[in-house]
C-alpha atoms as a PDB file:
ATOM      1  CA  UNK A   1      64.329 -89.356-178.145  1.00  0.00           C
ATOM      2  CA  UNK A   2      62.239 -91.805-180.437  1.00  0.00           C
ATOM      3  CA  UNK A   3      63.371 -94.052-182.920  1.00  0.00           C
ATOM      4  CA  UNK A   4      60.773 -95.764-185.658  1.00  0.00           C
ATOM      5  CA  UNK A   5      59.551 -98.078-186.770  1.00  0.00           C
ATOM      6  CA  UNK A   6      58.764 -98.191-182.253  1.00  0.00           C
ATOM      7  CA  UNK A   7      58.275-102.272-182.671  1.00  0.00           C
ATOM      8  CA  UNK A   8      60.730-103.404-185.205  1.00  0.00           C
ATOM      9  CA  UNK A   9      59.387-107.043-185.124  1.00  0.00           C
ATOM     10  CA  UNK A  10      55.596-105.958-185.937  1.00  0.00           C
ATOM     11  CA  UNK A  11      56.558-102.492-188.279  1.00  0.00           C
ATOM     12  CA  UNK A  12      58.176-102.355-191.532  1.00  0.00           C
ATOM     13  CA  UNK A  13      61.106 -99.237-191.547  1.00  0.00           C
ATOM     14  CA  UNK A  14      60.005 -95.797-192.405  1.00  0.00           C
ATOM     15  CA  UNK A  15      61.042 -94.469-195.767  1.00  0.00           C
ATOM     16  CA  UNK A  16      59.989 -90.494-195.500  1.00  0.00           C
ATOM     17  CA  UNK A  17      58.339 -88.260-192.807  1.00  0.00           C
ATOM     18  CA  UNK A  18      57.149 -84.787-192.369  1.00  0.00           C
ATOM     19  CA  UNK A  19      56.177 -82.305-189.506  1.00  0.00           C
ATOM     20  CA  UNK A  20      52.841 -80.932-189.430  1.00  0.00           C
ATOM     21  CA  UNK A  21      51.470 -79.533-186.132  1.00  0.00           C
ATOM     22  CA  UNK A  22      51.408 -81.875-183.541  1.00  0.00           C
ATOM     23  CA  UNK A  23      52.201 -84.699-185.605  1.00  0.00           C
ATOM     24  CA  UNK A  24      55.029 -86.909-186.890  1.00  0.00           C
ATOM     25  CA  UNK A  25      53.466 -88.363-190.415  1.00  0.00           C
ATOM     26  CA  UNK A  26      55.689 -90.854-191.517  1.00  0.00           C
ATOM     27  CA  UNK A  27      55.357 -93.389-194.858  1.00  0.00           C
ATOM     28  CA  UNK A  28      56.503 -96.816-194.402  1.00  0.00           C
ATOM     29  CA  UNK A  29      58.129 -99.040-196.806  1.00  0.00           C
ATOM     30  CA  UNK A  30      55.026-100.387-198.432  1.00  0.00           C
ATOM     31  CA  UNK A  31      53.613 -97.070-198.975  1.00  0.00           C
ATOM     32  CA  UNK A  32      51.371 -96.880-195.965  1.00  0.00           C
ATOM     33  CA  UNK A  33      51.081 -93.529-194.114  1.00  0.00           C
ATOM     34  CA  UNK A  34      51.041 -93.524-190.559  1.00  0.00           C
ATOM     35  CA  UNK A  35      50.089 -90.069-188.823  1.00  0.00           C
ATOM     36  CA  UNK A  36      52.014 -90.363-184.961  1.00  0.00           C
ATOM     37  CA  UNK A  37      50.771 -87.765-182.254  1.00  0.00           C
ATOM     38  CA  UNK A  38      54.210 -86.303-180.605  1.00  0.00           C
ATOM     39  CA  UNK A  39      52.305 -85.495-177.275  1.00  0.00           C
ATOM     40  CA  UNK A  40      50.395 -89.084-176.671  1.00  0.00           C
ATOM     41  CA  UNK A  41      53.284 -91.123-178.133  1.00  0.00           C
ATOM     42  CA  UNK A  42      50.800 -93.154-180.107  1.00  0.00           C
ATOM     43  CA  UNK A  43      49.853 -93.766-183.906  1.00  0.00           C
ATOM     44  CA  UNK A  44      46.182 -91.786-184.141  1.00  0.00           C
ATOM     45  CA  UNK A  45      45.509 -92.684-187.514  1.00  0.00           C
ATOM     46  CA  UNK A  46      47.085 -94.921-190.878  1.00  0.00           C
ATOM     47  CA  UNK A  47      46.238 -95.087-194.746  1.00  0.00           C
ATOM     48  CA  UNK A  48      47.171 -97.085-197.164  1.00  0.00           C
ATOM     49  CA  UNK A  49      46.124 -97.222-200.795  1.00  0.00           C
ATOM     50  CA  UNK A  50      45.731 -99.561-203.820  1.00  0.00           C
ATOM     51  CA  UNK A  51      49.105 -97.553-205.120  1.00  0.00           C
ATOM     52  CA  UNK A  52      52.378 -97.627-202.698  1.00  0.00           C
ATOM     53  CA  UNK A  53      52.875 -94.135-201.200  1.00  0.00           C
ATOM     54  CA  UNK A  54      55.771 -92.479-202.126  1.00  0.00           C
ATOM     55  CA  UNK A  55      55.686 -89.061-200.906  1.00  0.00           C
ATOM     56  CA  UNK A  56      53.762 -86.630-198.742  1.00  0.00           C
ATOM     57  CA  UNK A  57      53.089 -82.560-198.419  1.00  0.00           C
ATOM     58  CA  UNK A  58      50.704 -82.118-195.418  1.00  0.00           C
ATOM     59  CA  UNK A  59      49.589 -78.646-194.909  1.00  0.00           C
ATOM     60  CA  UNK A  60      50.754 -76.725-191.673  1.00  0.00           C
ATOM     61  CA  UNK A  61      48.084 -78.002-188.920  1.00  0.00           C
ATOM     62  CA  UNK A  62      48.369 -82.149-190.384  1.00  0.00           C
ATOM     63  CA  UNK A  63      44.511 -81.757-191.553  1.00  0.00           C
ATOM     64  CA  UNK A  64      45.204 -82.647-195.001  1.00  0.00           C
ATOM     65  CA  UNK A  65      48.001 -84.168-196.932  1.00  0.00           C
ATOM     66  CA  UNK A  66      48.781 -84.212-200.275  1.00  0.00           C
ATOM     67  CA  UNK A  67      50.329 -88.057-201.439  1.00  0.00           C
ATOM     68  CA  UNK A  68      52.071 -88.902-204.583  1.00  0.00           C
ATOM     69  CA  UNK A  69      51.509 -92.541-204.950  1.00  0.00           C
ATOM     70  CA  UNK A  70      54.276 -94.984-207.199  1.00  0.00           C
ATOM     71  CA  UNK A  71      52.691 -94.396-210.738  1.00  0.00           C
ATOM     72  CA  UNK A  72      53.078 -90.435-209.910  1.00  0.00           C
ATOM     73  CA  UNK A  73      49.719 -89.927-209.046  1.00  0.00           C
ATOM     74  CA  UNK A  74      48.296 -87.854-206.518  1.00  0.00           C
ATOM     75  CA  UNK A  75      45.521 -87.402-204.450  1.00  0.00           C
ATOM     76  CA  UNK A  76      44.180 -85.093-201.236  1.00  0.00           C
ATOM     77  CA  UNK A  77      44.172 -87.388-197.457  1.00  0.00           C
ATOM     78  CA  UNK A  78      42.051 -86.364-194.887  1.00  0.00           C
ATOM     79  CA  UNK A  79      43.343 -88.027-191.445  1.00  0.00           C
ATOM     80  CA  UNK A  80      40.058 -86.662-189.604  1.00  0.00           C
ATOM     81  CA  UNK A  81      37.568 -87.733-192.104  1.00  0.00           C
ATOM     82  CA  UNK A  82      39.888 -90.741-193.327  1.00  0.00           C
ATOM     83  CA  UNK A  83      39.109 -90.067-196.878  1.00  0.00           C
END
C-alpha cells in the first residue's frame, strides 16, 4: 500500500490519476503531471505547462498522454521524449 502525495511537507495533494502500464500518472493540484514507476517506487518523469493540467488519457503502455489543460485545451505528452 502507497499513499500520495509520498512527502506531504515537499508535494502538493494529487487531484486525478490514471493506470497505464507500469505506471501510476498522477496530476497534482497545480496542474503538474507526475508519471510514478509502480516497480522502482520512484517518480521517473514530471511536466508541467504554462496552463494548469486538468485531466489526462494516456494510451495503454504510458508512452503518450493526452492532457486537457484549464482553458480546455489539449495537447499530446511524450514522457520519453519529454515533449
Amino acid at each position: 500500500m502507497r499513499k500520495f502525495p509520498l512527502n506531504k511537507q515537499q508535494e502538493v495533494n494529487i487531484v486525478n490519476c490514471a493506470m497505464a502500464g507500469d505506471f501510476l500518472i498522477m496530476i497534482d493540484a497545480n496542474g503538474k503531471i507526475k508519471y510514478y514507476l509502480i516497480e522502482d517506487n520512484s517518480t521517473v518523469a514530471e511536466y508541467k505547462s504554462e496552463n494548469p493540467i486538468k485531466s489526462i488519457w494516456p494510451n495503454p503502455s504510458g508512452t503518450k498522454c493526452i492532457c486537457m489543460d484549464n482553458t480546455g485545451n489539449g495537447f499530446l505528452y511524450n514522457p520519453v521524449e519529454d515533449s
